[in-house]
Protein backbone atom coordinates (compact mmCIF):
# COMPACT_ATOMS: atom_id res chain seq x y z
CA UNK A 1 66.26 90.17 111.99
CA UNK A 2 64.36 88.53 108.98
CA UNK A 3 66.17 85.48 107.45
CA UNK A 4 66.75 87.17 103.96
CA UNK A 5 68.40 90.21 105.84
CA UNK A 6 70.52 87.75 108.28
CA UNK A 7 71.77 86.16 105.16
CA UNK A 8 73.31 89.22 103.12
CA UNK A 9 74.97 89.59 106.78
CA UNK A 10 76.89 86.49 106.54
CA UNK A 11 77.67 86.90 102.89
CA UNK A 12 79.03 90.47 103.88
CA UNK A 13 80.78 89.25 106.65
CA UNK A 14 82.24 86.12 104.45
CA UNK A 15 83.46 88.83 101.92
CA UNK A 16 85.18 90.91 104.55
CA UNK A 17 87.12 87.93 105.54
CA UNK A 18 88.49 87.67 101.90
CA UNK A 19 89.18 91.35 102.57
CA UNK A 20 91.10 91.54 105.89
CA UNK A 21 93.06 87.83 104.29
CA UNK A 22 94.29 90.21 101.63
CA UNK A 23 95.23 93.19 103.48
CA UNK A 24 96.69 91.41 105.98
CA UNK A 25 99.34 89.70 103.67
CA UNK A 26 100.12 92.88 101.65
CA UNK A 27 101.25 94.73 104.69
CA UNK A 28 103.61 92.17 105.12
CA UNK A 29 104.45 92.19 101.80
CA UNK A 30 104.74 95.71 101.74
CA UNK A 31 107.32 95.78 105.09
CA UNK A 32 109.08 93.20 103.67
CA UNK A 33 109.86 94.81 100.46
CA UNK A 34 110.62 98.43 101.79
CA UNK A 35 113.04 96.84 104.94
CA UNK A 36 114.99 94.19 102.44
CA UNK A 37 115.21 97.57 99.73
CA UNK A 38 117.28 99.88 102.85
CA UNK A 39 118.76 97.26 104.10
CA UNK A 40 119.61 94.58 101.48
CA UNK A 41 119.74 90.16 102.58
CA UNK A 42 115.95 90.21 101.85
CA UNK A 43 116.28 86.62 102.61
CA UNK A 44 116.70 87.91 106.44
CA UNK A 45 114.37 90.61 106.06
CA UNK A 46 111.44 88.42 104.58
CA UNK A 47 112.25 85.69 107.28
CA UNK A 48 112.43 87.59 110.67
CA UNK A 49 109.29 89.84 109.36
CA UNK A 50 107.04 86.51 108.67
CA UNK A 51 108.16 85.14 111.63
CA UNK A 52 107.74 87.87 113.88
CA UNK A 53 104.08 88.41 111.90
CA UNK A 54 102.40 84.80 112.46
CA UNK A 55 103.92 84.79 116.23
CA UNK A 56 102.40 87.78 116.88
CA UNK A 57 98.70 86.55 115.09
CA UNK A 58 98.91 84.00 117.53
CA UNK A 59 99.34 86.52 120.52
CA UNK A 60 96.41 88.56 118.42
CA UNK A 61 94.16 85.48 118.15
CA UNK A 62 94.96 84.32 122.00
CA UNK A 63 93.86 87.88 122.97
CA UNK A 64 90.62 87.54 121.03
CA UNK A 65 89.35 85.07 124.05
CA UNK A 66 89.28 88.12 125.92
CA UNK A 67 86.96 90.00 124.18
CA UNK A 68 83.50 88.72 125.46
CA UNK A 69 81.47 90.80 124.70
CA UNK A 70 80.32 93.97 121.87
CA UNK A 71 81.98 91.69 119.55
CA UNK A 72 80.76 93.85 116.18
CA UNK A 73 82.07 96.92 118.35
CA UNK A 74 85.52 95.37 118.84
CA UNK A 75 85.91 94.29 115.29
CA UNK A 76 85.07 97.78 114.26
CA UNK A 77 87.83 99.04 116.48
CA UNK A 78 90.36 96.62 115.59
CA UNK A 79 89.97 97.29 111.91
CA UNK A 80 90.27 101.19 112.52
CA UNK A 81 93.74 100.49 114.63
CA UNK A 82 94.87 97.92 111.84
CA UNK A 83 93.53 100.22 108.77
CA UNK A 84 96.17 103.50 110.49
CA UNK A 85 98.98 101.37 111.27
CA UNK A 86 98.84 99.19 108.38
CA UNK A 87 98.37 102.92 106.32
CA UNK A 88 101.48 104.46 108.36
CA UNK A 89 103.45 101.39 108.03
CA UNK A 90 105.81 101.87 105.01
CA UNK A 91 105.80 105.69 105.22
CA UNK A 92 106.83 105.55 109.20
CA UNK A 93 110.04 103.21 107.57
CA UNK A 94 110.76 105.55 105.20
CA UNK A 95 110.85 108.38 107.79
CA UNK A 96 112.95 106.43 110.54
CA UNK A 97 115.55 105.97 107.15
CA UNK A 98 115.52 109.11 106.83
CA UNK A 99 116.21 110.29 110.21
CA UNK A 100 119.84 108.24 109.66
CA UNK A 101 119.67 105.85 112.91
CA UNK A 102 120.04 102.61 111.62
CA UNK A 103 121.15 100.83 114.35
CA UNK A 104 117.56 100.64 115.64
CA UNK A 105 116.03 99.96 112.01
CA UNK A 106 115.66 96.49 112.21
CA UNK A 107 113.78 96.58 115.66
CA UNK A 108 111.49 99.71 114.82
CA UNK A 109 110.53 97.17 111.48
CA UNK A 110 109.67 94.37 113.93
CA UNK A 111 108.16 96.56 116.60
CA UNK A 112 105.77 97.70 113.70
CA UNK A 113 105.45 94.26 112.02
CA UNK A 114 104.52 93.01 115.81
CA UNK A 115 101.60 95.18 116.16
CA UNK A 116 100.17 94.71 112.93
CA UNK A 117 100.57 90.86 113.80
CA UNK A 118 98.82 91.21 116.77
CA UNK A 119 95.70 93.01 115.53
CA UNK A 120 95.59 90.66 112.22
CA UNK A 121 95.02 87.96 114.82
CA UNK A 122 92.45 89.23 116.51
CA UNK A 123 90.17 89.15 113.05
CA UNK A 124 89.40 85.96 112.49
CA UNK A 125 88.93 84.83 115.60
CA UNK A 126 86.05 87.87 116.34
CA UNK A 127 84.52 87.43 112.58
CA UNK A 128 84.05 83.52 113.36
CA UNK A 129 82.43 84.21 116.85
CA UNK A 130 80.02 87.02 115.50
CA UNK A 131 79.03 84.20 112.46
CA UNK A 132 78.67 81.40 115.25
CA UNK A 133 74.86 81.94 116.00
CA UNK A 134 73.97 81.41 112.54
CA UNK A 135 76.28 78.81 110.97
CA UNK A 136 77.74 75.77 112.49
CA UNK A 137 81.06 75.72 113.92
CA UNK A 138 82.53 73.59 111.09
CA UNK A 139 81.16 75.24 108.02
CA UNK A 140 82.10 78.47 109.91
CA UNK A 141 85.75 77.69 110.30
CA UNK A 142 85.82 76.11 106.72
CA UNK A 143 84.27 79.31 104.96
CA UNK A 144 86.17 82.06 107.42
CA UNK A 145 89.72 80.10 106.33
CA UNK A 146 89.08 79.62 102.83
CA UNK A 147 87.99 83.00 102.28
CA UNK A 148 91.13 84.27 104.01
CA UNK A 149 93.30 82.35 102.31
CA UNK A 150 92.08 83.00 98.99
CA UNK A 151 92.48 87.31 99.92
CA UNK A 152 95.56 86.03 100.66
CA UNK A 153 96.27 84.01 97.53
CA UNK A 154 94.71 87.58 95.71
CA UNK A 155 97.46 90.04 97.45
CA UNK A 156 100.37 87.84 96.47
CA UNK A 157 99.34 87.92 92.80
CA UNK A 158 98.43 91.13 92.73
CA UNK A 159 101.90 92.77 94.56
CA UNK A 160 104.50 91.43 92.08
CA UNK A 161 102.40 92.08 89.05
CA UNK A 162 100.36 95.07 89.46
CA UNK A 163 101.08 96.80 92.94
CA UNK A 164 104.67 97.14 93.02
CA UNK A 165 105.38 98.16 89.45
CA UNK A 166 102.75 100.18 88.90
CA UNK A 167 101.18 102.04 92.36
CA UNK A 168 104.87 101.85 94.52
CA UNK A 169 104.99 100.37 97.85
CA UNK A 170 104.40 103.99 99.49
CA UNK A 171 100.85 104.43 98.02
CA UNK A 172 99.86 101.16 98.55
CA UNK A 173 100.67 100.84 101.99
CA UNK A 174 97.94 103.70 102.14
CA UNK A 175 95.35 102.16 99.98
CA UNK A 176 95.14 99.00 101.63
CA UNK A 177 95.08 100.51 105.71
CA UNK A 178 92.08 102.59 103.96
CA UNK A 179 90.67 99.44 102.67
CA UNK A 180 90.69 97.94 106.53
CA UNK A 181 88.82 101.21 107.59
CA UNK A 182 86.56 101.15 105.34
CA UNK A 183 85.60 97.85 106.02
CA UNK A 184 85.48 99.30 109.30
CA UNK A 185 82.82 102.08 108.25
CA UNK A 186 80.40 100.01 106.15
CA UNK A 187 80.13 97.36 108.95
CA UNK A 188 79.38 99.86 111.16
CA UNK A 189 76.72 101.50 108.56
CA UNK A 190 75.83 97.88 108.25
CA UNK A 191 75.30 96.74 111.57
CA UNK A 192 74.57 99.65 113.43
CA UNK A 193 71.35 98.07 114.84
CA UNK A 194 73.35 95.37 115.96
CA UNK A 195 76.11 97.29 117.57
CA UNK A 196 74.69 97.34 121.12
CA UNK A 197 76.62 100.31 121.94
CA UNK A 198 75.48 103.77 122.98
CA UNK A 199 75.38 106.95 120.95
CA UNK A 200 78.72 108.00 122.26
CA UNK A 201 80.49 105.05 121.48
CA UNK A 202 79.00 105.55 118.12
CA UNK A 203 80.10 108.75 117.85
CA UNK A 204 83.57 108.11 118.73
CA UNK A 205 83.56 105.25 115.46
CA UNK A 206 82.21 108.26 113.43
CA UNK A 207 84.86 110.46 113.92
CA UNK A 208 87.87 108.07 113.51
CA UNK A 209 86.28 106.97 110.79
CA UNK A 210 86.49 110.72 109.16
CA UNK A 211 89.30 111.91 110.47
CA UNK A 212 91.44 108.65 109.17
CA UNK A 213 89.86 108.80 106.50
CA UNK A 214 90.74 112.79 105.75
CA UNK A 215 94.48 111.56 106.85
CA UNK A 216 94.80 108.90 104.52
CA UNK A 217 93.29 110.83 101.49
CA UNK A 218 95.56 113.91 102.10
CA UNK A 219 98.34 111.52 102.61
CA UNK A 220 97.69 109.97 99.10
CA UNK A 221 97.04 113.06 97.39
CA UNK A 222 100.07 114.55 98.96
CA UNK A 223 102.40 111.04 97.87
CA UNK A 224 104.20 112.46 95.15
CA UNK A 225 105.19 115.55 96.96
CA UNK A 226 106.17 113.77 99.99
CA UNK A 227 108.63 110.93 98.05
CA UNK A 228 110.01 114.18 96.22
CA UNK A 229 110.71 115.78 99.65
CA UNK A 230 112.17 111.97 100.52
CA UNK A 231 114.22 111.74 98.36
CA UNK A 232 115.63 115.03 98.20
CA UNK A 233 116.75 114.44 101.91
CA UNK A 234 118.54 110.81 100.88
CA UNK A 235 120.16 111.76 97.73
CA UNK A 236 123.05 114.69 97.45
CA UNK A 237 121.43 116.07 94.79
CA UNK A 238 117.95 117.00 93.66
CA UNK A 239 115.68 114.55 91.83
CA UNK A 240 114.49 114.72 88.68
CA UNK A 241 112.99 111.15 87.82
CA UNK A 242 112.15 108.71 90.02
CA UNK A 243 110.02 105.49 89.51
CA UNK A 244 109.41 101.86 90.85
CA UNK A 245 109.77 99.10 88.47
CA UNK A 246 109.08 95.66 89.28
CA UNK A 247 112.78 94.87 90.40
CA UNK A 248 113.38 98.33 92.09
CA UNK A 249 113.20 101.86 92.81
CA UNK A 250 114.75 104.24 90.19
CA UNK A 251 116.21 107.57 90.79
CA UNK A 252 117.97 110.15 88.59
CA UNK A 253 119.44 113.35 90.68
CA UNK A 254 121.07 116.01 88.72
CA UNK A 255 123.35 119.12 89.70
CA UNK A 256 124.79 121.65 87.36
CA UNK A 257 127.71 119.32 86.79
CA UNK A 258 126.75 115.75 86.76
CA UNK A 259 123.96 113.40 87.17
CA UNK A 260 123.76 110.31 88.78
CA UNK A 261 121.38 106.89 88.63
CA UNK A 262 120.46 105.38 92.03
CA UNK A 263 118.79 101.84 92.20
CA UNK A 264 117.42 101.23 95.35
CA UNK A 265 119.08 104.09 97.31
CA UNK A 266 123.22 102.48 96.02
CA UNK A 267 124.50 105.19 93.27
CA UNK A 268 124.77 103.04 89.68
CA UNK A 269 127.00 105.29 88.05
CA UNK A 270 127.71 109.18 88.28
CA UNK A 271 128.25 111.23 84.70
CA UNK A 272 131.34 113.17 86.26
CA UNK A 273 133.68 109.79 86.59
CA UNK A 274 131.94 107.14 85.43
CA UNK A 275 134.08 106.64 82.38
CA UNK A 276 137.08 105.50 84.46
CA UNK A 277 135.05 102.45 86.07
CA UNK A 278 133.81 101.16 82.62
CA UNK A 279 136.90 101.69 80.55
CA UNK A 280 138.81 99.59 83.60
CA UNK A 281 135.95 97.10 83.03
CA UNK A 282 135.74 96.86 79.48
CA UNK A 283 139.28 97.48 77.78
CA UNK A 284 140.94 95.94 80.59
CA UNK A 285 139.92 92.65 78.82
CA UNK A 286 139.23 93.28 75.91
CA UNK A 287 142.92 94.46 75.04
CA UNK A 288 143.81 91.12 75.64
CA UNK A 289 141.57 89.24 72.86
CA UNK A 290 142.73 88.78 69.62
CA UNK A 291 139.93 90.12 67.58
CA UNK A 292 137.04 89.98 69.95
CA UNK A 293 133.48 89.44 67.46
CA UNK A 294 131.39 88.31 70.12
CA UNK A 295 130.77 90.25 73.65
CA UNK A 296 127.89 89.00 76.40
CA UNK A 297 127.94 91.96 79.08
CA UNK A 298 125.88 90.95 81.81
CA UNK A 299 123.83 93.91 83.60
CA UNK A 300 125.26 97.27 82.06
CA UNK A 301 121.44 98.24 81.08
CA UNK A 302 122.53 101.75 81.41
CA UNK A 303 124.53 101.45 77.98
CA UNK A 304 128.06 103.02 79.24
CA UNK A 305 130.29 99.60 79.17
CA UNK A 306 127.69 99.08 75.36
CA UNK A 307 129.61 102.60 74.21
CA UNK A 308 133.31 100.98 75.33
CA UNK A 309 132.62 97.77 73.90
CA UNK A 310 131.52 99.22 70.46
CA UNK A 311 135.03 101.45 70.15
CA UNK A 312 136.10 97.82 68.74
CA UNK A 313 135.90 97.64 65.06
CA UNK A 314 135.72 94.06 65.34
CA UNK A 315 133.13 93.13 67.39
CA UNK A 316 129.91 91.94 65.68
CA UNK A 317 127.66 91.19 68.45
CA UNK A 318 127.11 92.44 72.14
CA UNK A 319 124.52 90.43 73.99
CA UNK A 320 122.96 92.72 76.89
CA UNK A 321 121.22 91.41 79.76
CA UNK A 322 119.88 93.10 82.01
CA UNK A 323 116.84 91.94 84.57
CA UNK A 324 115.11 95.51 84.65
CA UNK A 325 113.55 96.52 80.92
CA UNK A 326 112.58 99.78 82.18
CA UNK A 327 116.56 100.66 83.40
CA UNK A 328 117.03 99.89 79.44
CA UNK A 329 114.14 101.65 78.26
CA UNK A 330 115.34 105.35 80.51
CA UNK A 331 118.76 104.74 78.99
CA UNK A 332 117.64 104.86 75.37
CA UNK A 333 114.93 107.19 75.91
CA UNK A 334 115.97 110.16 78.76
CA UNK A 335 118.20 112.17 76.81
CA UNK A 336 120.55 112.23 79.96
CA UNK A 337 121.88 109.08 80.12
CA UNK A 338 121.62 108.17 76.08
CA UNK A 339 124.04 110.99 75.07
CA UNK A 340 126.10 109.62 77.66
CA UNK A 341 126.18 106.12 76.36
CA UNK A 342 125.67 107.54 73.10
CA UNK A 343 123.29 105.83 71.96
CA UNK A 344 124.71 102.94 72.17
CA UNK A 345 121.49 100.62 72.99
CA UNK A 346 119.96 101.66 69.67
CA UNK A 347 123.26 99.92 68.03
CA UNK A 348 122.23 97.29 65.75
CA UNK A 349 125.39 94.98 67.03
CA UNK A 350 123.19 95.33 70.25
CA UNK A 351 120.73 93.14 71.33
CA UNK A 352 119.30 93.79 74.58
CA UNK A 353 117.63 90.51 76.65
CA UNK A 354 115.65 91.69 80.19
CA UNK A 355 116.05 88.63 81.80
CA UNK A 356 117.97 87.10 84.70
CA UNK A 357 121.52 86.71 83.88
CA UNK A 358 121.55 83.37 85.62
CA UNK A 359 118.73 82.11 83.63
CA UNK A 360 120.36 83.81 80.60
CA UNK A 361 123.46 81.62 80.92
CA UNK A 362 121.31 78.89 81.27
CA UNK A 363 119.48 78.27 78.83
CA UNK A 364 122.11 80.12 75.91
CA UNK A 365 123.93 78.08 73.52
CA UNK A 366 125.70 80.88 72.01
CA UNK A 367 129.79 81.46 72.63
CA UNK A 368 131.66 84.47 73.02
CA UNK A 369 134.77 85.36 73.03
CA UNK A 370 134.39 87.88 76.03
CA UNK A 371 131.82 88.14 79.04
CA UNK A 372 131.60 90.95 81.35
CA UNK A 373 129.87 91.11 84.50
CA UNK A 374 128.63 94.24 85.29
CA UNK A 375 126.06 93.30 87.99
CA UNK A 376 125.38 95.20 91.48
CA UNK A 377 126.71 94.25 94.60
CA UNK A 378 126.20 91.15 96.32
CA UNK A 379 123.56 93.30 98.86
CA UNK A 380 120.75 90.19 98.47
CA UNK A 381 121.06 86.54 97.77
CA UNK A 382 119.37 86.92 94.61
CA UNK A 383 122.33 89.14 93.55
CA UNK A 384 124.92 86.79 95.48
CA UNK A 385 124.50 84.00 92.90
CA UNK A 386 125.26 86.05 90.60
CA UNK A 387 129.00 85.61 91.78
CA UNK A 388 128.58 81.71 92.51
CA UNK A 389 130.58 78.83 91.72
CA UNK A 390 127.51 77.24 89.79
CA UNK A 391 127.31 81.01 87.86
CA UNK A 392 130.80 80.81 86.65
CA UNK A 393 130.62 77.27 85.73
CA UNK A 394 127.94 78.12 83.44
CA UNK A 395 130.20 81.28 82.21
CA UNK A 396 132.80 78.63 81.22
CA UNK A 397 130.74 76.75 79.34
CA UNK A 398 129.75 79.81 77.67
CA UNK A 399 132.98 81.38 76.76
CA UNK A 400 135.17 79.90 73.51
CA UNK A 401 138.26 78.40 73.80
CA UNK A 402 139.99 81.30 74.41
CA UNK A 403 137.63 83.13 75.88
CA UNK A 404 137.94 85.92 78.89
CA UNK A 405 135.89 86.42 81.52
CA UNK A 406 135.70 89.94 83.70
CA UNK A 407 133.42 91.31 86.24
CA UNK A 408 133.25 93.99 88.60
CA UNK A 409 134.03 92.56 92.26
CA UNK A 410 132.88 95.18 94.92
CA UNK A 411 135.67 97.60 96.77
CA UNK A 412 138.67 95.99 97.10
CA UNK A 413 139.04 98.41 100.21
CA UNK A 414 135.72 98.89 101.75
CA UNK A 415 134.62 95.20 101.13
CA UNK A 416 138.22 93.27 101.26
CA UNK A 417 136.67 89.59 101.80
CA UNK A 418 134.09 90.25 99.19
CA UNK A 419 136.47 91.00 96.86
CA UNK A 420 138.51 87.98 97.91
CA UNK A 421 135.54 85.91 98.05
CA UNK A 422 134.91 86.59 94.23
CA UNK A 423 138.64 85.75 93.21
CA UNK A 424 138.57 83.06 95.26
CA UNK A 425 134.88 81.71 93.57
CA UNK A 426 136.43 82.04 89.95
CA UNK A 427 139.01 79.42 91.19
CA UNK A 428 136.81 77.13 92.64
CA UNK A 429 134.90 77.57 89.88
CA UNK A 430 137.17 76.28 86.86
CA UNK A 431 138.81 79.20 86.10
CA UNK A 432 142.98 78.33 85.60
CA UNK A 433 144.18 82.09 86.27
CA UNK A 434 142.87 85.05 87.76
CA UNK A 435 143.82 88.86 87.73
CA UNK A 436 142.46 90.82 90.28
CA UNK A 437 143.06 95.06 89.76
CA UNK A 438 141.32 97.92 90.75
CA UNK A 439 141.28 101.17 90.17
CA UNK A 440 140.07 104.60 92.37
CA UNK A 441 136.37 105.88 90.70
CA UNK A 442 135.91 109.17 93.22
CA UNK A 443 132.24 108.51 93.54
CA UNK A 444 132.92 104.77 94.80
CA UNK A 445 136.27 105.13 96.38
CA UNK A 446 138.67 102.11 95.54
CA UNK A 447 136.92 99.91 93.02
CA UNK A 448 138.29 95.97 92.61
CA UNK A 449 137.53 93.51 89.21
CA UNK A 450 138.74 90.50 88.12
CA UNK A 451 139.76 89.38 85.06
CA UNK A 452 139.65 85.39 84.54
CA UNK A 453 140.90 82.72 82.16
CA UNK A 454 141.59 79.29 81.46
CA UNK A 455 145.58 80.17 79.92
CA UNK A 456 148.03 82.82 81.53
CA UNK A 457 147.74 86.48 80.14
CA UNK A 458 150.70 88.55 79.13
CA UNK A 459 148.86 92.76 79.43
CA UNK A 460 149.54 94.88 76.65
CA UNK A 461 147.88 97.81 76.00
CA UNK A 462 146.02 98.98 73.04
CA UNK A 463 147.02 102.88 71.91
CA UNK A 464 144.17 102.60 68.85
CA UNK A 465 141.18 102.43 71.63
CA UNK A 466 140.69 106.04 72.47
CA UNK A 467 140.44 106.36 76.39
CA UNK A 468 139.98 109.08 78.77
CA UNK A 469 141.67 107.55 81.99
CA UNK A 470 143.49 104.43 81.13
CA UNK A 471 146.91 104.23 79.78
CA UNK A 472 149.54 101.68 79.04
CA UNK A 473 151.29 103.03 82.46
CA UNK A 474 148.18 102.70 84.37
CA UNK A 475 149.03 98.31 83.67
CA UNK A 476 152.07 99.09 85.51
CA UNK A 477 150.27 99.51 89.47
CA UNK A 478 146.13 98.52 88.90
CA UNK A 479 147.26 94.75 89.31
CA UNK A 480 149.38 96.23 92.33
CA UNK A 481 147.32 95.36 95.76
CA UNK A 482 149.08 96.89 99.11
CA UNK A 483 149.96 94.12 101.75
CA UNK A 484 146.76 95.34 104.13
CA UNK A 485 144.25 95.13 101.40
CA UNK A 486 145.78 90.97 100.72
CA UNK A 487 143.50 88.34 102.36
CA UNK A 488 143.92 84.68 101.77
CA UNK A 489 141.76 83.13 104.34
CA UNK A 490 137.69 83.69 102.61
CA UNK A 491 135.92 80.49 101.68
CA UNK A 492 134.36 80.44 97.83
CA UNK A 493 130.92 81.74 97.21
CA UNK A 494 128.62 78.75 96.78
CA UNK A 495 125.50 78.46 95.26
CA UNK A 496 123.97 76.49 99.02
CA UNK A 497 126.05 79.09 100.69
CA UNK A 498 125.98 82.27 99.54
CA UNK A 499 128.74 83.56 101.64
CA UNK A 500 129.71 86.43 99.94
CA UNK A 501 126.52 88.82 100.83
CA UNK A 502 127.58 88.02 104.54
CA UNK A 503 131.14 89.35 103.39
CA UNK A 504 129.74 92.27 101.83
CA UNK A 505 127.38 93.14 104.67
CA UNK A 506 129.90 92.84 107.40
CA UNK A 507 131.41 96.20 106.35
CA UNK A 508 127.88 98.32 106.47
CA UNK A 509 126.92 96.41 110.06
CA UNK A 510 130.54 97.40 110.99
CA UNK A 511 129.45 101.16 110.11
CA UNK A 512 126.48 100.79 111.65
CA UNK A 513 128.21 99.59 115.28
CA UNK A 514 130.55 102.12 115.27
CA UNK A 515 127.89 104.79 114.82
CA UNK A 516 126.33 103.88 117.93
């Protein structure tokens, strides 16, 4: 080898290192992601999957002593094995979902996680040996680390910004195991002088190379087709949008009858009964303020509590928040869901704010007479401090003298110490007197809210706000909870101790261990 030619070597195989540093941290990215979306406490998710991921580099970069020998060969190979299982990764979890045995999801996610751990770690350790004839052992560690943690620095940028919103997690899972083969091929094409393996060997690299590579290709071309065929086996009915924002996955299904919003796989709302969940969360306390002007409803970026709010003549000003701009930009724009709110986010008296609620609350100086909290389920602990002591204390401060607060507090059947938990957390919290009610919504089963304030309430009913399921009779039981659904015993949802997703979790996992 002349020294020019050695040279573009080491600057190739430099540059691959920044490669493999920034594949390897989007696949766990990617797992991550995909496991915390099915199964919610990403907190959990993200911590047993890098866990499991650097112990198993270690096993991967202990096994590298091993190899002594064929070195470029055995880099090839490991790149081909990382490039398929790194490609497979996220669609193999979506498949296992789909097959409905979730006891064993967790382990088939570490399993996976494991073996893409274990070949990551082999990498570096083969790069810097195949660089250690031409470069000394200290400026060869230094350039093979900062190069990999710099692809690594890349994929974390890139994910949150570019990959998730705009290619999906599906898709990229497959563009970046076909960026580890074909690092795979062109060191091969590269090196092939250098391999110091015979033609059949070489032949063998040649056709994994194609026949990967056909795989991947059809499996990209074939994406849309297969998430369509996904998703039609999740979701009751078929789908007719679906898209990945940079908070979550979307989906609209629609039957002759109704249509229904899904974020993340947990149904949003359903047109056939939806109006009997908002009008239990709006009017409930808004019949109770004298005059209500100003309203901050807190998630709702689908518009339908917006369209109960505005049935009172005297509000002036609804301030919507709501994390995801492109949930609010579907409900104003798919004709589906805006003639359902009735166009209610094109309302002047609305003014819609895509940020975090928390933050929101935060930095606001405004008061309102009324705030409802119409955020999802505690299933993360992003979402869980949502329902915190420190979250309501900054509700208080937010709310006028006589202000109400109400929010929508998980089944008070399904999830009985979540719903406790909540009522319990508005006490804590500052909050004088609580009302906790519920009401039955068909496509959620037994629904529980909460209705707080600093003074006691006295319920009356308003005839003048036009209602399809509510009633003045309907005061008479909804604040009427059975002695089996009662629990006293449930410690307050801290903002250190988010508490409440473990609540709400121990329900599913108690699904989960009876379906074994």
């Amino acid at each position: 080898m002349n020294t020019e030619l050695n040279k573009s070597k080491k600057t190739y195989l430099i540059i691959t290192t920044l490669i493999v540093g920034m594949c390897s941290i989007m696949y766990e990215l990617l797992i991550s992601t995909t496991s915390s979306y099915f199964l919610g406490n990403s907190i959990k998710q993200f911590s047993l999957i890098i866990g499991f991921y650097m112990a198993f580099m270690g096993v991967g970069a202990y096994l590298a002593k091993f190899i002594t020998k064929d070195l470029l060969y055995n880099f090839i190979k490991v790149e081909i094995w990382l490039g398929l299982v790194g490609a497979l990764g996220v669609p193999l979890i979506y498949a296992y979902f789909l097959l409905g045995d979730y006891s064993g999801f967790n382990f088939f996610v570490l399993l996976l996680i494991s073996v893409i751990g274990t070949l990551t770690g082999l990498e570096v350790p083969l790069i810097t040996r195949i660089l250690e004839e031409e470069i000394s052992l200290s400026e060869n560690i230094s350039n093979i680390l900062a190069f990999d943690y710099l692809g690594a620095l890349i994929a974390t940028i890139a994910f949150p910004f570019f990959l998730l919103p705009i290619v999906g997690v599906f898709k990229s899972s497959l563009i970046f195991g076909f960026l580890n083969i074909l690092v795979g091929v062109i060191t091969f094409v590269f090196f092939q002088n250098e391999l110091g393996v015979n033609k059949k060997r070489k032949n063998l690299l040649f056709t994994s190379f194609f026949a990967l590579t056909i795989l991947i290709i059809t499996c990209l071309l074939c994406s849309k087709s297969i998430i369509e065929r996904w998703n039609n086996g999740i979701f009751k009915h078929p789908v007719v949008h679906n898209e990945q924002s940079s908070y979550q996955d979307i989906t609209i299904t629609k039957s002759d009858d109704e249509f229904r919003m899904y974020l993340n796989g947990a149904i949003q709302f359903s047109s056939k009964d939806e109006y009997r969940y908002h009008e239990a969360l709006v009017h409930v306390p808004m019949m109770q303020s004298n005059e209500p002007k100003s309203v901050l409803l807190l998630g709702g970026g689908e518009g339908l509590a917006a369209r109960e709010i505005l049935k009172y003549s005297t509000v002036e000003k609804i301030d919507l928040v709501d994390l995801d701009p492109e949930v609010t930009r579907i409900s104003s724009e798919m004709a589906l869901i805006s003639e359902l709110n009735e166009k209610a986010l094109d309302d002047e008296r609305v003014n819609v704010f895509n940020q975090d609620a928390f933050v929101f609350l935060m930095d606001s100086k405004d008061q309102y007479d009324i705030i409802i909290a119409d955020l999802p389920d505690p299933t993360s602990e992003s979402l869980a401090r949502l329902y915190s002591n420190a979250f309501y204390k900054l509700a208080i401060n937010r709310l006028n003298k006589d202000g109400i607060l109400c929010t929508q507090a998980t089944s008070s059947e399904l999830t009985k110490n979540a719903f406790w938990c909540i009522n319990e957390t508005l006490l804590q919290s500052g909050f004088k007197h609580t009302y906790p009610y519920r009401i039955n919504v068909p496509s959620f089963g037994n629904w529980g809210f909460i209705v707080a304030k600093q003074s006691p309430i006295q319920f009356k009913f308003d005839t003048a706000v036009q209602t399809k399921f509510l009633e003045e009779k309907s005061f008479e039981h909804i604040f009427y909870f059975p002695k089996d659904t009662r629990i006293k015993e449930v410690l307050p949802n801290n903002i250190d101790q988010l508490i409440l997703m473990e609540y709400y979790l121990e329900h599913w996992r108690s699904l989960n261990h009876e379906a074994k």
